[in-house]
N, C-alpha and C. Protein backbone atom coordinates (compact mmCIF):
# COMPACT_ATOMS: atom_id res chain seq x y z
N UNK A 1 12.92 -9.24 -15.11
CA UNK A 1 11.82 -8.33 -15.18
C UNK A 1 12.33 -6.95 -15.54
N UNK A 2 11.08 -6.14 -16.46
CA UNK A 2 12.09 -5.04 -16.78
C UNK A 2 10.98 -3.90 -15.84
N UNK A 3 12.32 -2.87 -15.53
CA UNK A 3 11.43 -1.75 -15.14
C UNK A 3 11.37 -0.66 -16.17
N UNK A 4 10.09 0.23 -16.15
CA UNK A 4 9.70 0.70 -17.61
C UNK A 4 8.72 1.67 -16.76
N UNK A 5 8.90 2.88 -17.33
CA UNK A 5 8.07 4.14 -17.24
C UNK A 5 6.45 3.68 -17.03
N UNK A 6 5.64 3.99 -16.18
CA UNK A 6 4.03 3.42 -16.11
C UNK A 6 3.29 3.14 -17.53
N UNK A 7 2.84 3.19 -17.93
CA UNK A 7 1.65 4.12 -19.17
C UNK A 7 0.44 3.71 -18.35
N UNK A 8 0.27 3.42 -17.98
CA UNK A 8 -1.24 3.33 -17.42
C UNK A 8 -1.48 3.71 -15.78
N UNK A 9 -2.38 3.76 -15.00
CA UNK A 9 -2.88 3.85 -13.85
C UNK A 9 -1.74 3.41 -12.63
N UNK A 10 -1.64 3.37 -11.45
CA UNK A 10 -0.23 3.32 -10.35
C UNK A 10 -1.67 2.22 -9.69
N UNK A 11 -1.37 0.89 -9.67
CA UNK A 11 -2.36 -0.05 -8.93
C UNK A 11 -1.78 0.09 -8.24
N UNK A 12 -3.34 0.23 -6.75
CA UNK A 12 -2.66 0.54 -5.47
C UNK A 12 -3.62 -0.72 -4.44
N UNK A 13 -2.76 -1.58 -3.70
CA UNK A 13 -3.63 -2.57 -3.21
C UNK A 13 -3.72 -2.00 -1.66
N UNK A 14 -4.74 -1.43 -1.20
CA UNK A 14 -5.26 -1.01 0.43
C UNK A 14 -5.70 -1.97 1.10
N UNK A 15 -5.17 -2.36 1.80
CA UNK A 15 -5.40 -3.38 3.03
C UNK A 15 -5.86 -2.86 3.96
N UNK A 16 -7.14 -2.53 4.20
CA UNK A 16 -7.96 -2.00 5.71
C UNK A 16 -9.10 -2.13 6.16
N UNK A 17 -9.18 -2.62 7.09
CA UNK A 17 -10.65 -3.18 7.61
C UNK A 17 -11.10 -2.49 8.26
N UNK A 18 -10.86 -0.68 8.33
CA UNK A 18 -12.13 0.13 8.93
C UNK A 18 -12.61 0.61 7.78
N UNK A 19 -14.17 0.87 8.04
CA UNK A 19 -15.08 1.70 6.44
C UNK A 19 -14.93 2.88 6.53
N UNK A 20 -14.44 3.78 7.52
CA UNK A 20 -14.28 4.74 7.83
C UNK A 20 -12.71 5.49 7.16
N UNK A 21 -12.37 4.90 7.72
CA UNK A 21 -10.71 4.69 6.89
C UNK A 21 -10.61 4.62 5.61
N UNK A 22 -11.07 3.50 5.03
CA UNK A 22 -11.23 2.88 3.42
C UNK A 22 -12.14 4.60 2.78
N UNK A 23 -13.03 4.95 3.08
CA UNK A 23 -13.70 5.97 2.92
C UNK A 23 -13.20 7.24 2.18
N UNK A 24 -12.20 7.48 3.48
CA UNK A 24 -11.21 8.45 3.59
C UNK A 24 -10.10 8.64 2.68
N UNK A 25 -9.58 7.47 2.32
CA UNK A 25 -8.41 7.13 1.42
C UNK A 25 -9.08 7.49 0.24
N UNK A 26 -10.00 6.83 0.07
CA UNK A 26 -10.52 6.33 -1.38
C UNK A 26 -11.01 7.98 -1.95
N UNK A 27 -11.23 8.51 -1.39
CA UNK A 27 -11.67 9.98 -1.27
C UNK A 27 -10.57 10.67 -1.72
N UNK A 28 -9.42 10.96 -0.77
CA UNK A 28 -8.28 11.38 -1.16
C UNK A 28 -7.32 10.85 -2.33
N UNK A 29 -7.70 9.47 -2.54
CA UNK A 29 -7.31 9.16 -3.46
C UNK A 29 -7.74 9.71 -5.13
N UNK A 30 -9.13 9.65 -5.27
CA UNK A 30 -9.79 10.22 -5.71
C UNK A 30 -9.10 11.73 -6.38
N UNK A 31 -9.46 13.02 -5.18
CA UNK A 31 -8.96 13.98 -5.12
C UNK A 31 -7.81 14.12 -5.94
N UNK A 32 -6.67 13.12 -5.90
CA UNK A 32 -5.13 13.34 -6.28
C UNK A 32 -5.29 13.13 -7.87
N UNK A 33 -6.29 12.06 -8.34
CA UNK A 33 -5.97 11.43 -9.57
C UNK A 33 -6.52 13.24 -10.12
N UNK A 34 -7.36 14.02 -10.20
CA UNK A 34 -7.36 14.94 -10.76
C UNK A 34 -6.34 16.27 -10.74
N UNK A 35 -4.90 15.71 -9.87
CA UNK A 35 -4.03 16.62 -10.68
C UNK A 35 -2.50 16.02 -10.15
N UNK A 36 -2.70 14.69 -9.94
CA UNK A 36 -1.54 13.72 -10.39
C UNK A 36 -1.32 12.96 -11.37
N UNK A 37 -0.84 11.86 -11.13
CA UNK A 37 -1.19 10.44 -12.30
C UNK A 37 -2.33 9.39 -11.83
N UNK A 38 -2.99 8.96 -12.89
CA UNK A 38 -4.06 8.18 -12.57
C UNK A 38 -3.60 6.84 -11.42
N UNK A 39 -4.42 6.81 -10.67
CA UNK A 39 -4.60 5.45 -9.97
C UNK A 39 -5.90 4.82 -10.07
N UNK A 40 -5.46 3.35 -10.14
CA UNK A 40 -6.47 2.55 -10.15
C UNK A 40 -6.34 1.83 -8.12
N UNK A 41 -7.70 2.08 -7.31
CA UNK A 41 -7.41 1.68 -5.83
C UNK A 41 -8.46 0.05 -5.77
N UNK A 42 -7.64 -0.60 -5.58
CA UNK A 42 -8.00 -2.13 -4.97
C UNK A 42 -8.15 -2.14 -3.42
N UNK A 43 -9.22 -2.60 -3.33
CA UNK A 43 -9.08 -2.76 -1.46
C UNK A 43 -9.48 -4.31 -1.05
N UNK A 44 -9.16 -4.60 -0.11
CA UNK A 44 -8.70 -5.77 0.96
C UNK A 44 -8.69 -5.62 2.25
N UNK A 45 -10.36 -6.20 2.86
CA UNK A 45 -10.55 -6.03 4.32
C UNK A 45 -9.69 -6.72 5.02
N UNK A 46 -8.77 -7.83 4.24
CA UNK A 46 -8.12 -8.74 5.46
C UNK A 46 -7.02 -9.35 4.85
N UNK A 47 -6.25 -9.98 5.83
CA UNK A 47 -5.05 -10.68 4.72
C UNK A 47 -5.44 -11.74 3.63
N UNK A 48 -6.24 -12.50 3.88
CA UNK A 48 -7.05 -13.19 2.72
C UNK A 48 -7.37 -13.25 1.85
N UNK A 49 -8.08 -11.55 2.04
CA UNK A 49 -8.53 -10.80 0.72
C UNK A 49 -7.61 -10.55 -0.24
N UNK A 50 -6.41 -9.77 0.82
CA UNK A 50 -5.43 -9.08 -0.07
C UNK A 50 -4.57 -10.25 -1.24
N UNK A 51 -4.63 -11.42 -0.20
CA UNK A 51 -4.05 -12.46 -0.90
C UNK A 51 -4.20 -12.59 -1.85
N UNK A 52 -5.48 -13.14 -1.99
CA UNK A 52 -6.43 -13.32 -3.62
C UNK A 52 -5.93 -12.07 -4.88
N UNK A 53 -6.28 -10.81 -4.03
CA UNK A 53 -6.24 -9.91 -4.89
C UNK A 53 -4.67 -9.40 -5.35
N UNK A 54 -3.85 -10.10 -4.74
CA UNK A 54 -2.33 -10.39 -5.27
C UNK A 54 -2.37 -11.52 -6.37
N UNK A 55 -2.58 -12.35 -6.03
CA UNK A 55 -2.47 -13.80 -6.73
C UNK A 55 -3.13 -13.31 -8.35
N UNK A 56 -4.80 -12.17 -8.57
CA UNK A 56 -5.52 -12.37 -9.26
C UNK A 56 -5.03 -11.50 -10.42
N UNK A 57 -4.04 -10.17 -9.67
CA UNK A 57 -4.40 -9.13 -10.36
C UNK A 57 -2.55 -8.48 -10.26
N UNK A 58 -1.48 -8.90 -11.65
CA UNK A 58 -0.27 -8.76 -11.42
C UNK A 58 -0.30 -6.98 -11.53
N UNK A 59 -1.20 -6.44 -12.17
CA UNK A 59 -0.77 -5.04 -12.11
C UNK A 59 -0.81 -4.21 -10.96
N UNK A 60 -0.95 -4.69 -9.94
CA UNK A 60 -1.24 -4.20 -8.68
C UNK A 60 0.68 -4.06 -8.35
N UNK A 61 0.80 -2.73 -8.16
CA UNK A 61 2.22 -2.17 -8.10
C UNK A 61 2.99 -2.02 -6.40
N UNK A 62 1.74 -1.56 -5.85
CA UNK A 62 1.73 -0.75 -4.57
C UNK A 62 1.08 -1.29 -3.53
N UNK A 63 1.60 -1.58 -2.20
CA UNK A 63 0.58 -2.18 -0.94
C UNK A 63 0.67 -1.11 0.01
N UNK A 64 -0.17 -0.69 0.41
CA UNK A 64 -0.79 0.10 1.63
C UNK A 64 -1.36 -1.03 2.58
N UNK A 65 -0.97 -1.29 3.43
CA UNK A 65 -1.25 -2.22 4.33
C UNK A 65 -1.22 -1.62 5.81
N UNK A 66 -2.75 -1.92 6.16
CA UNK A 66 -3.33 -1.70 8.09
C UNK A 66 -2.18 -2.27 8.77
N UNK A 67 -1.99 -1.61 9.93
CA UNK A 67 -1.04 -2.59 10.69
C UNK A 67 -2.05 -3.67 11.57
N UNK A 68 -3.41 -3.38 11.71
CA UNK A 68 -4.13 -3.81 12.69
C UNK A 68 -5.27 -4.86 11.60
N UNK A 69 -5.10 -5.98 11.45
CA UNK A 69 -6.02 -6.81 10.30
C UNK A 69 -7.03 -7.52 11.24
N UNK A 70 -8.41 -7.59 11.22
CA UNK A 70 -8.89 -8.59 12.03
C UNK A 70 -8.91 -9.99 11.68
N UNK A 71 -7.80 -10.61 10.87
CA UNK A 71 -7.76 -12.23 10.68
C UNK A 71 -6.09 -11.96 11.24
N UNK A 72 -5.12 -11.19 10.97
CA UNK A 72 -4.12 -11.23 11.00
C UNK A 72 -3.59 -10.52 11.61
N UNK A 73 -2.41 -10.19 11.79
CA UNK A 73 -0.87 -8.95 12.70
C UNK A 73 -0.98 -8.66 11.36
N UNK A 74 -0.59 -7.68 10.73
CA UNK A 74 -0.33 -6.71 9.53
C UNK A 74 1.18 -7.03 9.58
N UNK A 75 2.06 -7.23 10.64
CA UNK A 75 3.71 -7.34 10.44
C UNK A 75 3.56 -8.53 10.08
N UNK A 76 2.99 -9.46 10.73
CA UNK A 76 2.89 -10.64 10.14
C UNK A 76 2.30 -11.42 8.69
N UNK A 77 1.59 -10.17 8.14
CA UNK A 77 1.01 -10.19 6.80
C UNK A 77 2.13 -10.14 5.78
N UNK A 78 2.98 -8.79 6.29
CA UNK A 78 3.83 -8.69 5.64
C UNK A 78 4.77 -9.68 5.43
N UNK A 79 5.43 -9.79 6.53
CA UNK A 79 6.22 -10.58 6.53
C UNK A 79 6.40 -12.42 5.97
N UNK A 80 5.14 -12.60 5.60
CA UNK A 80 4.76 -13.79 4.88
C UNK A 80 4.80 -13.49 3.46
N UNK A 81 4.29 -12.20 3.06
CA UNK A 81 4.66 -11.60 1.98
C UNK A 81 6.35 -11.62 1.01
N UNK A 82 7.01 -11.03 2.43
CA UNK A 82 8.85 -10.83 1.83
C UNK A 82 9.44 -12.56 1.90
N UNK A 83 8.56 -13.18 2.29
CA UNK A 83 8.92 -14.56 2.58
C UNK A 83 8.71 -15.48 0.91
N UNK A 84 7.54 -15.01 0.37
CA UNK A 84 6.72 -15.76 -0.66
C UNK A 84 7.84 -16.09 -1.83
N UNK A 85 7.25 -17.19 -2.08
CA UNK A 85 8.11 -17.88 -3.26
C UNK A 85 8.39 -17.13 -4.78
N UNK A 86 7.12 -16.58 -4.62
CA UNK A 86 6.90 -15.73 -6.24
C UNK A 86 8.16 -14.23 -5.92
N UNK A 87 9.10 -14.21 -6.26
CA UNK A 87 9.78 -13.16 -6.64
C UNK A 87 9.28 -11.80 -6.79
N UNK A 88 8.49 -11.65 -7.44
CA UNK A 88 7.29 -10.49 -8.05
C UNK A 88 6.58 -10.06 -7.18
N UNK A 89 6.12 -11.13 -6.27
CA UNK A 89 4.96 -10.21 -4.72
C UNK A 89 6.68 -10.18 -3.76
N UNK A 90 7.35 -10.87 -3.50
CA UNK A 90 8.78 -10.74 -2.46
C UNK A 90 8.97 -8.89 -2.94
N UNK A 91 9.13 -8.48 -4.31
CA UNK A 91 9.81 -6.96 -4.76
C UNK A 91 8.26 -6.04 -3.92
N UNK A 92 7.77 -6.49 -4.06
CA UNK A 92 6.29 -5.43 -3.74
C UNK A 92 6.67 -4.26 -2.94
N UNK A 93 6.22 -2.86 -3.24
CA UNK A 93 6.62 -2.21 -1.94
C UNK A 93 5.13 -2.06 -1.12
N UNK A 94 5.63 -2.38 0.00
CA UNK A 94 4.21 -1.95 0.79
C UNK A 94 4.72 -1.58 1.94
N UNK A 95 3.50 -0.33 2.34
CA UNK A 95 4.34 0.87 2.97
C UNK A 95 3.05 0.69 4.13
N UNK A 96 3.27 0.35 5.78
CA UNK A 96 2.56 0.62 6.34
C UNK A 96 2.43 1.54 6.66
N UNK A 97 0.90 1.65 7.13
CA UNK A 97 -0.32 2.67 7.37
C UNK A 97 -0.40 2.38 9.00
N UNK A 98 -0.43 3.15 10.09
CA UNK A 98 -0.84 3.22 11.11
C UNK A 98 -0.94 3.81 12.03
N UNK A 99 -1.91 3.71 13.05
CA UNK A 99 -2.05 4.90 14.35
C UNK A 99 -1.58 5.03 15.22
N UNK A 100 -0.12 4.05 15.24
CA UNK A 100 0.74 3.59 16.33
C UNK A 100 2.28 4.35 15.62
N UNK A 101 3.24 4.90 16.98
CA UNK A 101 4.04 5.91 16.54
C UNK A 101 5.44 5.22 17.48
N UNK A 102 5.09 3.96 18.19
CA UNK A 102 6.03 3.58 18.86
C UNK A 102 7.30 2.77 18.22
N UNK A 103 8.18 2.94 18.98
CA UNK A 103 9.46 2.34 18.40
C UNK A 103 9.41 1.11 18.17
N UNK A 104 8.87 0.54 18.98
CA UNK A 104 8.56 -0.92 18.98
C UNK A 104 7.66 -1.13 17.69
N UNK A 105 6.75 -0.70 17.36
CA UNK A 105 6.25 -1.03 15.81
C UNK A 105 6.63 -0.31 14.73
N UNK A 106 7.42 0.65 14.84
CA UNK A 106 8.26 1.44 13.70
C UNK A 106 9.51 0.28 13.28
N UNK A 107 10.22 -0.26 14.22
CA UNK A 107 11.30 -1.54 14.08
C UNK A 107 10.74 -2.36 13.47
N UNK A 108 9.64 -2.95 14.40
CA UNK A 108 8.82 -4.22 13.63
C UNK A 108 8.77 -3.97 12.27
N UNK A 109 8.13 -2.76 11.94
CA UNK A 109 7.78 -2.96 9.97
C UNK A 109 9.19 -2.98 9.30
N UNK A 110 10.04 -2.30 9.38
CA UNK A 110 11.20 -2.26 8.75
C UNK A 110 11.88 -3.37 9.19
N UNK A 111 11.89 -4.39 10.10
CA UNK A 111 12.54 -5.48 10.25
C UNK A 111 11.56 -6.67 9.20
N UNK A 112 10.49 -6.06 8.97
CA UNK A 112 9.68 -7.53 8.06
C UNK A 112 9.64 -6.76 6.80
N UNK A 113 10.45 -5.90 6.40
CA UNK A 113 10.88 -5.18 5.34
C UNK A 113 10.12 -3.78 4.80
N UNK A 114 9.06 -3.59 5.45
CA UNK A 114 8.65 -2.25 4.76
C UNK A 114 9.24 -1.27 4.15
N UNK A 115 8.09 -1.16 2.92
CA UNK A 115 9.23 0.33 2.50
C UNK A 115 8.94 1.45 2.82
N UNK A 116 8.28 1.94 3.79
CA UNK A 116 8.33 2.88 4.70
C UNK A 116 7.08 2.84 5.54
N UNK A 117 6.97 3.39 6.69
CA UNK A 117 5.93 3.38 7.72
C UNK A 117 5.94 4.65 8.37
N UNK A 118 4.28 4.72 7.67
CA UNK A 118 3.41 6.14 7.67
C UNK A 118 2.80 6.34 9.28
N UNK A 119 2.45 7.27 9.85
CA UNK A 119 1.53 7.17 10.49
C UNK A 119 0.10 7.85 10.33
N UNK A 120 -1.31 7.09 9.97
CA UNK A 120 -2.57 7.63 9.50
C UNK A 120 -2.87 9.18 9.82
N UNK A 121 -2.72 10.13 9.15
CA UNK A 121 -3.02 11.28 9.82
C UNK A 121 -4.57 11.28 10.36
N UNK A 122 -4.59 12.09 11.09
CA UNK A 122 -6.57 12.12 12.20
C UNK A 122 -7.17 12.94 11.11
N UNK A 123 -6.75 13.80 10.42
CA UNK A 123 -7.60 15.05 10.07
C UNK A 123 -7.43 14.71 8.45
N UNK A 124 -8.88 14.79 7.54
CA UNK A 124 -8.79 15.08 6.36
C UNK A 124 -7.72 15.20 5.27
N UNK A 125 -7.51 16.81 5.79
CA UNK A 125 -6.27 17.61 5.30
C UNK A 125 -5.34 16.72 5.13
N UNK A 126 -4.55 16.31 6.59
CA UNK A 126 -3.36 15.48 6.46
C UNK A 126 -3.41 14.21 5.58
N UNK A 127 -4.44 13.53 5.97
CA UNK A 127 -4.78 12.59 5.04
C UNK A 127 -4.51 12.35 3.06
N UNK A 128 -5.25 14.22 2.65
CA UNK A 128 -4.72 14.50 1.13
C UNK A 128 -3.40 14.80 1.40
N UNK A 129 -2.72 15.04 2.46
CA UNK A 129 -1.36 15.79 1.80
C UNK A 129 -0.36 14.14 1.83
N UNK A 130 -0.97 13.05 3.08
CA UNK A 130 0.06 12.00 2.73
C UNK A 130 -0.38 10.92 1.37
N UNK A 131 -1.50 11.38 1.04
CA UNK A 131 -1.55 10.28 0.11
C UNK A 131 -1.21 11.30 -1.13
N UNK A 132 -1.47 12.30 -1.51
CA UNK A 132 -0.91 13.30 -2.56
C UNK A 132 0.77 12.97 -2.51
N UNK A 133 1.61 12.67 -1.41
CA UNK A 133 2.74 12.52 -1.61
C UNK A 133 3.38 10.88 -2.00
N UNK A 134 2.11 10.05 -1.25
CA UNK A 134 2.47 9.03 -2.09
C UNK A 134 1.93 8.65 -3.42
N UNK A 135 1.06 9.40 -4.18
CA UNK A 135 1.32 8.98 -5.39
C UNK A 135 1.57 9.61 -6.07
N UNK A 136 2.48 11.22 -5.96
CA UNK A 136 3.69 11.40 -6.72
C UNK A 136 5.24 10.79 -6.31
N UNK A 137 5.10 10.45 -5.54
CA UNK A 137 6.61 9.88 -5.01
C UNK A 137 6.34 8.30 -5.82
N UNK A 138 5.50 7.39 -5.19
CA UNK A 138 5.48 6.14 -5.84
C UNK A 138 4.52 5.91 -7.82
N UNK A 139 3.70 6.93 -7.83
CA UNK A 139 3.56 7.30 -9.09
C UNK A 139 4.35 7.62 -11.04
N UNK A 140 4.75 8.89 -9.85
CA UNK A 140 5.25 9.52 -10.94
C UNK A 140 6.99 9.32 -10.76
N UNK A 141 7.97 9.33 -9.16
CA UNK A 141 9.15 9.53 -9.07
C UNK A 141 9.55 8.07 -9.04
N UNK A 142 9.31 6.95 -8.41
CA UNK A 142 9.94 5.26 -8.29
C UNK A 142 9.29 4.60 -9.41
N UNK A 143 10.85 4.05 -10.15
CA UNK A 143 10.10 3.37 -11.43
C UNK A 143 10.66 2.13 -10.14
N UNK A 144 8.88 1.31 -10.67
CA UNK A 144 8.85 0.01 -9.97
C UNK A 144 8.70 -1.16 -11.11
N UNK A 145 9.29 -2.12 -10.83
CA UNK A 145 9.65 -3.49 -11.71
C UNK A 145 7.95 -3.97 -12.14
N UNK A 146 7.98 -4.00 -13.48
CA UNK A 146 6.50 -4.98 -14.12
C UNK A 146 6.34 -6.17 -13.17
N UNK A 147 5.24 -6.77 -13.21
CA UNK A 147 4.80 -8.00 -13.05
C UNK A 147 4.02 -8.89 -13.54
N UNK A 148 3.59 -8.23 -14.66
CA UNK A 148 3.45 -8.94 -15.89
C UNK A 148 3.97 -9.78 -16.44
């Protein structure tokens, strides 16, 4: 697989089953594409969903994944993920999202491989400034492998 400069949109697959949340992102997400690089945002109330929408859609670059799924454990989402046969979803980076700050689930994600673990900011603000940083950091700065 080759890795190659974007030309198009940073597919971002959001895994979250609050509307409140999804809301929020999608908002800030929003916000960034008018003075970052374009994103295209996919969302996925559950591991199921997200599944499909892996399987359907190879340009999907990026996982934002809930730690809290109501079909699933989110570590355990993942971790079926770094497990998968397809090579191409195994490289995925997906970076948990969550409201939990303990050691015990900071280990967990990085032991089922995350590539980094956020914690949801409460307020708006924080909200644009962590997703403004992830999609110039995973945007514009990490060239990530095609899957095409």
């Amino acid at each position: 697989m080759e890795t190659s400069r974007r030309a198009g949109p940073l597919h971002v697959l959001l895994i979250e089953d609050s509307e409140a949340d999804i809301d929020l992102i999608r908002t800030a997400f929003g916000e960034m594409q008018r003075s970052h690089s374009p994103v295209e945002l996919h969302v996925a109330r559950d591991g199921a969903q997200a599944r499909a929408a892996l399987a359907s859609d190879p340009r999907i670059a990026l996982v934002l994944l809930d730690g809290g799924l109501p079909d699933e454990d989110g570590l355990h989402w993942l971790a079926s993920l770094k497990a998968h046969e397809d090579v191409s979803l195994r490289r995925l980076p997906v970076v948990m999202l969550s409201g939990s700050d303990t050691e015990e689930q900071i280990r967990g994600a990085y032991h089922a491989h995350a590539s980094a673990y956020l914690i949801k900011p409460s307020d708006p603000d924080g909200l644009r400034q962590m997703v403004g940083a992830l999609v110039q950091f995973w945007g514009q700065v990490a060239r990530l492998p095609n899957r095409l």
